[in-house]
Every structure is written in C-alpha cells, then in structure tokens.
C-alpha atoms as a PDB file:
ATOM      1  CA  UNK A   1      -5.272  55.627  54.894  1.00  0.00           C
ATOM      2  CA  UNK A   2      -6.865  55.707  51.799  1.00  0.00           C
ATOM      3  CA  UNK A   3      -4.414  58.021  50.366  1.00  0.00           C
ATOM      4  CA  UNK A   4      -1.387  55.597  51.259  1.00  0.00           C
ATOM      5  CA  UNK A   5      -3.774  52.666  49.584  1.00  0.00           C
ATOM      6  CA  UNK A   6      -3.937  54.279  46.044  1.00  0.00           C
ATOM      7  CA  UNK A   7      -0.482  55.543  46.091  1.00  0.00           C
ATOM      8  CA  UNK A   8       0.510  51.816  47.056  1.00  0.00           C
ATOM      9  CA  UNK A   9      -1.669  50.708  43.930  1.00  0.00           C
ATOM     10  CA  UNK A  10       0.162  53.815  41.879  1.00  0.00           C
ATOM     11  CA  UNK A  11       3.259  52.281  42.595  1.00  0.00           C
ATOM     12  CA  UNK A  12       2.341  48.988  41.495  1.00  0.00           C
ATOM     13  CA  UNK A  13       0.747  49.897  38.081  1.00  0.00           C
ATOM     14  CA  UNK A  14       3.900  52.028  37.375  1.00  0.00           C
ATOM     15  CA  UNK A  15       5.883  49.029  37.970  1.00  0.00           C
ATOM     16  CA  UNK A  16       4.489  46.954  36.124  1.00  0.00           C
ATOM     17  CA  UNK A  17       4.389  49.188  32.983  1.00  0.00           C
ATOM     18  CA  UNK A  18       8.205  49.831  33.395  1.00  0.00           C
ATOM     19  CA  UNK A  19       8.492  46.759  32.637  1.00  0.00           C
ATOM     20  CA  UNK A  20       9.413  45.596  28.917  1.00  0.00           C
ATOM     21  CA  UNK A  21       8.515  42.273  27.263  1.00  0.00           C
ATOM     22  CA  UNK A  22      12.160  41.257  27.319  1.00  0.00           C
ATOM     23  CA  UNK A  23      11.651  40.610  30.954  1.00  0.00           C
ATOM     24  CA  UNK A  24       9.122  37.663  30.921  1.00  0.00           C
ATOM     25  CA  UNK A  25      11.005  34.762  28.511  1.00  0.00           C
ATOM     26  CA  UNK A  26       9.465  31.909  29.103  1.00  0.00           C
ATOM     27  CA  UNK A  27      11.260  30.269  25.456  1.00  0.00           C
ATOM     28  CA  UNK A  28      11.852  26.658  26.562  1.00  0.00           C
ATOM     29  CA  UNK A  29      14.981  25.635  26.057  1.00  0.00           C
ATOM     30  CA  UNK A  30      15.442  23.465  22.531  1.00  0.00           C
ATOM     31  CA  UNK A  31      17.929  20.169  22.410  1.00  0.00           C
ATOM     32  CA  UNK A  32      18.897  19.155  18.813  1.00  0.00           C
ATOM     33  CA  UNK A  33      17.077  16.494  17.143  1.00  0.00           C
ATOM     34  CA  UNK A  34      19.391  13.931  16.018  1.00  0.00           C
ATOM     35  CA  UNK A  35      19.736  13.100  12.322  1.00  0.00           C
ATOM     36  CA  UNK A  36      17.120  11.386  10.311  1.00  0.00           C
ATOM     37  CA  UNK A  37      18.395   8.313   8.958  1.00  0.00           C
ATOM     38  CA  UNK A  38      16.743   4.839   7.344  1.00  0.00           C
ATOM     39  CA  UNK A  39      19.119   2.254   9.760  1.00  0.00           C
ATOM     40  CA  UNK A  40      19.188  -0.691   7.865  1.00  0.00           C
ATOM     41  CA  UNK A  41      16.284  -0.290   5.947  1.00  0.00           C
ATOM     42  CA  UNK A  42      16.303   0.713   2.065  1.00  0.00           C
ATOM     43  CA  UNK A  43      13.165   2.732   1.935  1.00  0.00           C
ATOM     44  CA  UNK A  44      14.164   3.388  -2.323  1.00  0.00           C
ATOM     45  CA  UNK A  45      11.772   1.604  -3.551  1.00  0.00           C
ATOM     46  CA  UNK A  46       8.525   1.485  -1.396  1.00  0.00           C
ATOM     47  CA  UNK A  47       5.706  -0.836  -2.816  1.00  0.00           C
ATOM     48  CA  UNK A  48       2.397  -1.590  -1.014  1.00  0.00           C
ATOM     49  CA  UNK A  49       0.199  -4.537  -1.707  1.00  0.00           C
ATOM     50  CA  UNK A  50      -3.538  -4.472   0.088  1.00  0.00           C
ATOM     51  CA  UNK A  51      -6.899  -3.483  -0.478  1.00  0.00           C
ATOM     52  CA  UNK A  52      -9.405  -0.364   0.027  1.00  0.00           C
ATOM     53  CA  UNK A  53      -7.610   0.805   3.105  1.00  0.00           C
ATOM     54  CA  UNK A  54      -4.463   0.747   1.063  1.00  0.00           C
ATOM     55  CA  UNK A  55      -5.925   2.498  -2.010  1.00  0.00           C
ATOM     56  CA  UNK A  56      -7.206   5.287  -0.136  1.00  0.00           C
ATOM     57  CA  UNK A  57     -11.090   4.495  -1.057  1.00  0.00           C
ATOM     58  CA  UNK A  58     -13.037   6.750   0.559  1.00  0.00           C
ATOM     59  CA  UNK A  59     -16.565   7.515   1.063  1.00  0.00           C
ATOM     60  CA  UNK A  60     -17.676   4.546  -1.257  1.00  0.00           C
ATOM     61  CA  UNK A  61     -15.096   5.220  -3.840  1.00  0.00           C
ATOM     62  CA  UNK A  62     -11.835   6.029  -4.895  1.00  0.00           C
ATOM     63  CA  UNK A  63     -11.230   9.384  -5.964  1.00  0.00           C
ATOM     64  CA  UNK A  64      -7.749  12.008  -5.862  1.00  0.00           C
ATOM     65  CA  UNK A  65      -8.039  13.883  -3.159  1.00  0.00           C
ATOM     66  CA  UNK A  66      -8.295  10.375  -0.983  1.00  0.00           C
ATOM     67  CA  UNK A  67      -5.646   8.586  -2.782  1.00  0.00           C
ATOM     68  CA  UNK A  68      -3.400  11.266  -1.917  1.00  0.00           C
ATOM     69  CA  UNK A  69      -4.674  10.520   1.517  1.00  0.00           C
ATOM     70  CA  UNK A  70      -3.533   6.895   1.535  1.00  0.00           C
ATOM     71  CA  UNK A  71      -1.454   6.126   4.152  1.00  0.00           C
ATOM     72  CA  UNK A  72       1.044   4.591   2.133  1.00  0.00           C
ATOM     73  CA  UNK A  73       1.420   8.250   0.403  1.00  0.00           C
ATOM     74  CA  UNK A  74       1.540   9.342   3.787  1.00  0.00           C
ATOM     75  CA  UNK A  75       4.439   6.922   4.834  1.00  0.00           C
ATOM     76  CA  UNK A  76       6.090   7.474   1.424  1.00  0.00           C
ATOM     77  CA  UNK A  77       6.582  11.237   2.113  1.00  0.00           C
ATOM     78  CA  UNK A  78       8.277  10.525   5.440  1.00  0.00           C
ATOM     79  CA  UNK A  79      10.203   7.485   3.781  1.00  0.00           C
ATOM     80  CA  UNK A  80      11.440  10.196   1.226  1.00  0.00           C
ATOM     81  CA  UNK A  81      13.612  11.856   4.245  1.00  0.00           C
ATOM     82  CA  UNK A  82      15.489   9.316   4.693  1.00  0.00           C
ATOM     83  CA  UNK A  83      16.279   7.998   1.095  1.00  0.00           C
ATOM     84  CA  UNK A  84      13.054   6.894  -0.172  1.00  0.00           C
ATOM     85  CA  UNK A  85      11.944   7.476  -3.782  1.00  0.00           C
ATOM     86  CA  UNK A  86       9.153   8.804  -5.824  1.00  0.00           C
ATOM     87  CA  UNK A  87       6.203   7.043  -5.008  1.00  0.00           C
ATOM     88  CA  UNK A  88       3.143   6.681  -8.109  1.00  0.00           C
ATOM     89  CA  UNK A  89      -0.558   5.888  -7.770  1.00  0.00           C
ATOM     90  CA  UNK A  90      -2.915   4.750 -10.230  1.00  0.00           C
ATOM     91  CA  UNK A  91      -4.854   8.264  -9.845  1.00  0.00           C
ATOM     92  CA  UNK A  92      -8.553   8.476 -10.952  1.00  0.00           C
ATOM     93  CA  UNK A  93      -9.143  11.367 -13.220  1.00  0.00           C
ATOM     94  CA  UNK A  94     -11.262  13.513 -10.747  1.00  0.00           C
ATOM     95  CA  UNK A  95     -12.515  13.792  -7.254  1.00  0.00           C
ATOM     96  CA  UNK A  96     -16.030  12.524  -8.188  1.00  0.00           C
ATOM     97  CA  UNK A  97     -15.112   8.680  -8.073  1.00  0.00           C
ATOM     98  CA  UNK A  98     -16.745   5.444  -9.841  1.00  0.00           C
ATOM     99  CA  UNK A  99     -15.913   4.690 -13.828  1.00  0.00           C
ATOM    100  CA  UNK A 100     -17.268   4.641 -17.037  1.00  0.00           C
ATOM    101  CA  UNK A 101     -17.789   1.643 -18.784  1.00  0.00           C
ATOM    102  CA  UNK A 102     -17.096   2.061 -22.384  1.00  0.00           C
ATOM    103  CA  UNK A 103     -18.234   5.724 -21.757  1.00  0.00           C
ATOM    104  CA  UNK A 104     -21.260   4.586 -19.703  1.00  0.00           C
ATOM    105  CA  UNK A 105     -21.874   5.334 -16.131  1.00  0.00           C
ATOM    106  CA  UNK A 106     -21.937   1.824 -14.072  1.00  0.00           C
ATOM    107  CA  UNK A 107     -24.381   2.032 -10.792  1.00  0.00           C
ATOM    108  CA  UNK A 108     -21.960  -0.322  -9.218  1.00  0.00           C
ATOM    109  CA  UNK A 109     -19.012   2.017  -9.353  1.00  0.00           C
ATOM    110  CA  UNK A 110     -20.642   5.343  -8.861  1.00  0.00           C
ATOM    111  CA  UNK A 111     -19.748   8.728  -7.998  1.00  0.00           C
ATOM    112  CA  UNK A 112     -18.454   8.731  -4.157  1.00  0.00           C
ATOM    113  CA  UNK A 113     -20.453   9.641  -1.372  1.00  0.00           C
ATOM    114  CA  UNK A 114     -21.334  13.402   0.889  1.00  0.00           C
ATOM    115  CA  UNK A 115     -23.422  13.799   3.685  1.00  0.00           C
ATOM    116  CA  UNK A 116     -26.566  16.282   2.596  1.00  0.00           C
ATOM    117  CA  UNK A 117     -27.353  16.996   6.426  1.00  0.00           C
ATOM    118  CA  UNK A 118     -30.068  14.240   6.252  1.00  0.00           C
ATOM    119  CA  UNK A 119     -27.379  10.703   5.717  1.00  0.00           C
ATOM    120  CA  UNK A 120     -25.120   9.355   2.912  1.00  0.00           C
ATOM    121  CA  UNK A 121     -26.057  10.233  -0.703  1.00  0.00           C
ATOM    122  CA  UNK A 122     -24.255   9.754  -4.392  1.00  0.00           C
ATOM    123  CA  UNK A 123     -22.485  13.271  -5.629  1.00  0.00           C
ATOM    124  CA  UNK A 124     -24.625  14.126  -8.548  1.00  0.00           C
ATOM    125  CA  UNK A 125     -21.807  14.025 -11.120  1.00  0.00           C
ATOM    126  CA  UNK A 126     -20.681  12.159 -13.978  1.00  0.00           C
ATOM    127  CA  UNK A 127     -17.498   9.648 -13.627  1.00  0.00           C
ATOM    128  CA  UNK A 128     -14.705  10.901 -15.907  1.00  0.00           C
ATOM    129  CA  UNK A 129     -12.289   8.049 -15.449  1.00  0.00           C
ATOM    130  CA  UNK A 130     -12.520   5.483 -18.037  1.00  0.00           C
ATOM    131  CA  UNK A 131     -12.272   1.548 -17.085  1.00  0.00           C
ATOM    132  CA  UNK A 132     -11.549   0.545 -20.819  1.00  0.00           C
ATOM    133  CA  UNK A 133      -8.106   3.444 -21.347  1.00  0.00           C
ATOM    134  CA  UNK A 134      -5.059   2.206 -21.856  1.00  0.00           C
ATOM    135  CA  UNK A 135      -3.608   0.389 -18.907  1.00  0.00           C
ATOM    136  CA  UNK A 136      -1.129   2.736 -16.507  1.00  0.00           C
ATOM    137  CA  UNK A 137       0.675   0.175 -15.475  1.00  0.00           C
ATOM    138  CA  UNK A 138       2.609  -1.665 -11.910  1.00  0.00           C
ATOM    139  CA  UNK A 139       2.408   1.582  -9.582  1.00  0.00           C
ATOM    140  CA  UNK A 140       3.970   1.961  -6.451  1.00  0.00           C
ATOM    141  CA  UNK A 141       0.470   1.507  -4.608  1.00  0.00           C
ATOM    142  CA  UNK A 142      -0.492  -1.297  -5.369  1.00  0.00           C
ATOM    143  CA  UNK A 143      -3.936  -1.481  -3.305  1.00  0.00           C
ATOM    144  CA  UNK A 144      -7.325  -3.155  -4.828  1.00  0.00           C
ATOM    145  CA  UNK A 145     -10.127  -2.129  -3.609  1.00  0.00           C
ATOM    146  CA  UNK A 146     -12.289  -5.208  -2.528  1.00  0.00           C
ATOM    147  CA  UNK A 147      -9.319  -7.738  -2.648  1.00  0.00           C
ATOM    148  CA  UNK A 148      -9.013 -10.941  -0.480  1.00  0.00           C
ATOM    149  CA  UNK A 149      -6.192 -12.398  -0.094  1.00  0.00           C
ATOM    150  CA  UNK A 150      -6.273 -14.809  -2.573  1.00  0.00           C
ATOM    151  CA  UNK A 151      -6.589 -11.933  -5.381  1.00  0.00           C
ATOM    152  CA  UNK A 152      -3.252 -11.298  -4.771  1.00  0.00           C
ATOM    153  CA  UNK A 153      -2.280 -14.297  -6.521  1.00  0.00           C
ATOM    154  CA  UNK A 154      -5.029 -14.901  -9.020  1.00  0.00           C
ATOM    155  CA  UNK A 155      -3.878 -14.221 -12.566  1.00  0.00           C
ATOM    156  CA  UNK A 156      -7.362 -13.430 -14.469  1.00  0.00           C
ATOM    157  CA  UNK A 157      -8.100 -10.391 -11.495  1.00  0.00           C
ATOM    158  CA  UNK A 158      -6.531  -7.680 -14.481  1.00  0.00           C
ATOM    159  CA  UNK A 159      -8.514  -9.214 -17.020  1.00  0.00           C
ATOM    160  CA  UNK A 160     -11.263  -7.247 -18.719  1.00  0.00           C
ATOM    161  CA  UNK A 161     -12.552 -10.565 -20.901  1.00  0.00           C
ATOM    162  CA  UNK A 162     -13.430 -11.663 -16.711  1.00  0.00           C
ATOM    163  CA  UNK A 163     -15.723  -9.013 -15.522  1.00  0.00           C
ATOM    164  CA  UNK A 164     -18.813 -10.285 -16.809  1.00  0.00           C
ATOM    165  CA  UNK A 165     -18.079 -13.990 -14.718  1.00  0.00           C
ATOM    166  CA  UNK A 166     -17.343 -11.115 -11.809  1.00  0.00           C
ATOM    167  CA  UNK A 167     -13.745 -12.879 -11.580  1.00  0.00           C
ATOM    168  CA  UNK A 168     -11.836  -9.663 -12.119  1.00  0.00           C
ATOM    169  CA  UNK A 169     -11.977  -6.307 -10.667  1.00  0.00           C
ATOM    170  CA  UNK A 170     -11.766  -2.937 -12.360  1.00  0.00           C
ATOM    171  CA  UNK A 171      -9.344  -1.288  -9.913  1.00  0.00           C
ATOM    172  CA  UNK A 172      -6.280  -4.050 -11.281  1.00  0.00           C
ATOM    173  CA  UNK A 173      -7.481  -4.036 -14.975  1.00  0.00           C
ATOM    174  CA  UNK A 174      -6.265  -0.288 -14.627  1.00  0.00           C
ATOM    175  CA  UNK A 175      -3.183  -1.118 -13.279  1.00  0.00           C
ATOM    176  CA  UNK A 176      -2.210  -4.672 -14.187  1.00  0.00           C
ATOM    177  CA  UNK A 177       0.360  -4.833 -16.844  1.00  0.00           C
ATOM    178  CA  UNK A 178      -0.905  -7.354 -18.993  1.00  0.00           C
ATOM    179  CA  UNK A 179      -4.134  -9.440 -18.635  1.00  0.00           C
ATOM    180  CA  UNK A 180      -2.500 -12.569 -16.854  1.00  0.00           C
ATOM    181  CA  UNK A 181      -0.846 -10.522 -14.584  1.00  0.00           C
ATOM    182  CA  UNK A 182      -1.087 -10.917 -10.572  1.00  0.00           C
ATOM    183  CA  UNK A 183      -0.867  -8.225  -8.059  1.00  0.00           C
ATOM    184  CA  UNK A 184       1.755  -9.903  -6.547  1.00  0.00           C
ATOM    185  CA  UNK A 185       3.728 -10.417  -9.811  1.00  0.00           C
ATOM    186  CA  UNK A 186       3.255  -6.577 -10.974  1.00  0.00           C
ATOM    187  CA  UNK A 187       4.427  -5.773  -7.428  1.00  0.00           C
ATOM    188  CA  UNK A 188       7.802  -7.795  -8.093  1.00  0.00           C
ATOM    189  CA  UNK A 189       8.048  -6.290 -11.160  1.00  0.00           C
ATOM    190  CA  UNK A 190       9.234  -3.504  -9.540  1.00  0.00           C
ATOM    191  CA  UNK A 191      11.870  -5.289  -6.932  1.00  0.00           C
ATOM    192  CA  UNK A 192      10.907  -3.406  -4.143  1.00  0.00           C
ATOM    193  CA  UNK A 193      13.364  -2.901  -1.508  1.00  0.00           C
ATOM    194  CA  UNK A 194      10.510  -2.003   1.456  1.00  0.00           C
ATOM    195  CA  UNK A 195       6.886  -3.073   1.486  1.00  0.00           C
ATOM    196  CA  UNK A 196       3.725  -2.942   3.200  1.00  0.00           C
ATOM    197  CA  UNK A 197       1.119  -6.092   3.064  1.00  0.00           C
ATOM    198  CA  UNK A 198      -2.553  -5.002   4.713  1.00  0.00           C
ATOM    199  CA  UNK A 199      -4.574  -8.105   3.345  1.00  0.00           C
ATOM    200  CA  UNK A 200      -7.371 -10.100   4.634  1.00  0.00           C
ATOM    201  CA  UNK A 201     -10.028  -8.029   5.832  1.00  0.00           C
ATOM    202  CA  UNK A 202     -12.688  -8.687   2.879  1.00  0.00           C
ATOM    203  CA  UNK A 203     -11.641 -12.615   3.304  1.00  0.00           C
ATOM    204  CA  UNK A 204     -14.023 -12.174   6.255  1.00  0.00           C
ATOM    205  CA  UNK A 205     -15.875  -8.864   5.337  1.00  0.00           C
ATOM    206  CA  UNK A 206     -17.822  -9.852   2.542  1.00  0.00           C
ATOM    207  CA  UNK A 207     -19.200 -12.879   4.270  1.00  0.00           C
ATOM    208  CA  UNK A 208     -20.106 -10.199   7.303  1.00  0.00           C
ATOM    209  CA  UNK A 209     -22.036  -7.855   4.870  1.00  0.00           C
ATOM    210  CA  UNK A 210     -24.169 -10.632   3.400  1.00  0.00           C
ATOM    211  CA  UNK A 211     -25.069 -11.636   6.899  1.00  0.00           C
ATOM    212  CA  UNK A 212     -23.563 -15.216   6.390  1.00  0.00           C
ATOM    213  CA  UNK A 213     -25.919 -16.535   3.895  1.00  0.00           C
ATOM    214  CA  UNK A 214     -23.334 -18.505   2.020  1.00  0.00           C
ATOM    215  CA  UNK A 215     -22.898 -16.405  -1.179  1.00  0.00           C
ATOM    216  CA  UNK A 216     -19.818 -14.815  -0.158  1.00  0.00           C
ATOM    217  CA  UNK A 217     -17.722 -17.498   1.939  1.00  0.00           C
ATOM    218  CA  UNK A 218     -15.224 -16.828   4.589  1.00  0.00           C
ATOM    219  CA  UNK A 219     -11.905 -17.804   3.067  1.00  0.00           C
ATOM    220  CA  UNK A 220     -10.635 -20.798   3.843  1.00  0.00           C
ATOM    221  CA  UNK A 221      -7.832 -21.385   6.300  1.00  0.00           C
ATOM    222  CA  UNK A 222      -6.154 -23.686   5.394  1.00  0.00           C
ATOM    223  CA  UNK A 223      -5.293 -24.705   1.718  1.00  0.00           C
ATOM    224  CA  UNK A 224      -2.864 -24.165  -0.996  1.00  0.00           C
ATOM    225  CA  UNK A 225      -1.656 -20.854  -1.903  1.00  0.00           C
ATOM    226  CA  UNK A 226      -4.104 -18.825  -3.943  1.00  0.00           C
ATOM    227  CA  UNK A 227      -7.157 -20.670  -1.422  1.00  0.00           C
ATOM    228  CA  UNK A 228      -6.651 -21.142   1.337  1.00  0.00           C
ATOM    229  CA  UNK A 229      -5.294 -18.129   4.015  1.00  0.00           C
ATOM    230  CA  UNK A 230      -2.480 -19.444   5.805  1.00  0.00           C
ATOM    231  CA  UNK A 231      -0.540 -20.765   2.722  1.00  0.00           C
ATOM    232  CA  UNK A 232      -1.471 -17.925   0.677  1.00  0.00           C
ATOM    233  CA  UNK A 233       0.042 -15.126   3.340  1.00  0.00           C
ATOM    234  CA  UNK A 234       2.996 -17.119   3.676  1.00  0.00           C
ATOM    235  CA  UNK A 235       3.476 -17.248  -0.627  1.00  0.00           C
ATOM    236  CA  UNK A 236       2.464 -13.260  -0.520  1.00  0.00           C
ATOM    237  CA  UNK A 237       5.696 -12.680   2.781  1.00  0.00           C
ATOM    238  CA  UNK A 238       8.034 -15.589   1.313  1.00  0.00           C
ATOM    239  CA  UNK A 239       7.892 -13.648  -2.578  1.00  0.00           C
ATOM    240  CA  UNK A 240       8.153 -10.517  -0.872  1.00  0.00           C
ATOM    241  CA  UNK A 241      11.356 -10.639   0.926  1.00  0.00           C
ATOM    242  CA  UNK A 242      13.051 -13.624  -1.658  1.00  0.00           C
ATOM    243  CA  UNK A 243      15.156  -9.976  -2.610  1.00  0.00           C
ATOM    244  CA  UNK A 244      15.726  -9.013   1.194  1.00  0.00           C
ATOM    245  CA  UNK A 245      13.206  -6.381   1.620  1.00  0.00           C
ATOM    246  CA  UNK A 246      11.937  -5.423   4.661  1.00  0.00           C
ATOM    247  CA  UNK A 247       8.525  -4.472   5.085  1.00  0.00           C
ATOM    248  CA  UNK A 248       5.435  -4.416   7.633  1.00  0.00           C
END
C-alpha cells in the first residue's frame, strides 16, 4: 500500500512539472477605453481663484515642491489631455518657504514646517525668495494664501505701500500686475475659458483661530460686494462666466 501511495504522489509531482506556464492564463480580458474628450467644456485656458488650499501652502508655507502639488496643477495636467493649456504658478524660489523682506528674514513668513520626531518645528534655513523682486505677474493659479472672500475684490491687496496697515498680503504683491490690481481683475486679465473658485474658508477661519474674541470678525453675510458674502460670491461667479466659462 505504501508503495501504490508514493507512486500515486510520483505521478502527481510529474504532472504538475509537465506543465508549462502557458497553461495557467489568468490575463483578464481588456475592453477599450473610449476616447478622452473635453464635451463642451474649453479647458484652454484654466484659471483658479482661492486661497491656501488653492496655492498649494503646505506645512505653514508655500514652497515648490507643494505648489506643484496644488490640486489645480493636478487638474491642469489631466485638463491638458483633453485640450487644456500650459498652466503657470507664481513659484517660490526654493523648497524652504517664507520671504525676505528687503533681504531680511520676516518671523511671520518663515521657513515651512518638518516633524523632528518630537512635533512641528521651523526648517532651519534661510528664505531665498524675495517679497520686494520684480512682480511675475497674473498666473494661471491664482490662489492667496490667507484670502477671504472679499480680497478677491479689494484693489490695495497687491500693494506693497499697504503692508504696514496689514491691508495687503505678500502672496498678491508677487503676483498682482500693478498695485491697484484685484485678484479677480488679474484673473480676467487672462479671459479664462474654465475656472475654479474655492473661497470662503478664512471668512470664518480666522475668527475660529482667535477663539471669537472680536479681532478677526466673521464676514458678513449679507452686504455689498467686496463686504458682505453673499453679494460678493455672486460678483466673483457673475465676472467669471460674463465670457461663458465654465468652471466649479
């Protein structure tokens, strides 16, 4: 009996060795994917309005290796397969983060943020990126870190002569094209044919971090455009698509 056994298992083993890989193909069959294609949107000239989620800030600043993280950079790449166009950033000058002012470091803009295995701490480098360079200009991202809604529309926000009265910020002054300009304005500058509008969450944030002590009001909802919320959304989607754009 036990001589039958292992000649049973002998003829197993030599079974399965005869046989070759060609018999087990288990490739799934593949349907075509059908082609790419826009529909009726023009994705040619992608612009997108917002704030530090739109910018790609990042670990308490806004450096390259994030802002090529943004997800409008990420949406641009896809929008490039079906027609969509080259798509610029106001790029820092390194992956450190924060400015110089004037060629000094500022404490408020800082190098971005690691984790040293005990919490949050400040890369020990210098900021390379200059505030006070020449301007670069309406780009195609047009996120500000820190913005409310209301920034949008303000023209003094790219002005350098209203940082001191804390009235403008430093990520537009790099970007605006002139010192009256609006983020809005530089945006239609441009005449986008898609957009994308992510707005409002400091209009309720800052007021949150300062544990509602009055110094940084919610905005208000109601009021006219460049105050209050609900007027000042509609201005920002009414400009928007006056030249047909889509957007989200």
């Amino acid at each position: 009996m036990k001589t039958i056994k292992y000649l049973f298992l002998s003829a197993i083993l030599v079974g399965f060795s005869a046989c070759s890989d060609d018999d087990f193909d288990y490739t799934p069959d593949v349907e075509p994917l059908p082609a790419l294609t826009g529909g009726s949107v023009d994705f040619s000239t992608y612009v997108s309005l917002g704030n530090s989620l739109t910018s790609g800030f990042t670990d308490n600043a806004l450096f390259i290796a994030a802002q090529q993280n943004s997800f409008p950079n990420t949406l641009a790449q896809q929008f490039a397969l079906v027609g969509g166009g080259s798509f610029t950033q106001p790029l820092m000058n390194d992956n450190i983060g924060g400015f110089l002012f004037g060629g000094n470091p500022n404490p408020q803009f800082g190098p971005r943020l690691f984790f040293n295995g005990t919490g949050p701490t400040p890369l020990a480098a210098t900021p390379t990126t200059e505030l006070f360079a020449p301007t670069l200009g309406p780009q195609n991202n047009m996120g500000v870190p820190g913005a409310k809604s209301f920034h949008l529309l303000f023209d003094g926000y790219g002005n350098p002569a209203n940082l001191a009265l804390e009235l403008a910020n430093p990520y537009f002054i790099r970007m605006a094209s002139s010192p009256t300009a609006t983020v809005l304005g530089d945006a239609m500058s441009q005449s986008p044919t898609f957009f994308s509008l992510w707005i409002g969450n400091n209009d309720v944030l800052g007021y949150a971090l300062s544990g509602g002590d009055g110094t940084n009001p919610i905005t208000p909802l109601d009021g006219p455009p460049g105050v209050g919320f609900n007027q000042t959304y509609g201005a920002l989607i009414s400009t928007l698509t006056s030249g047909s754009a889509k957007g989200v």
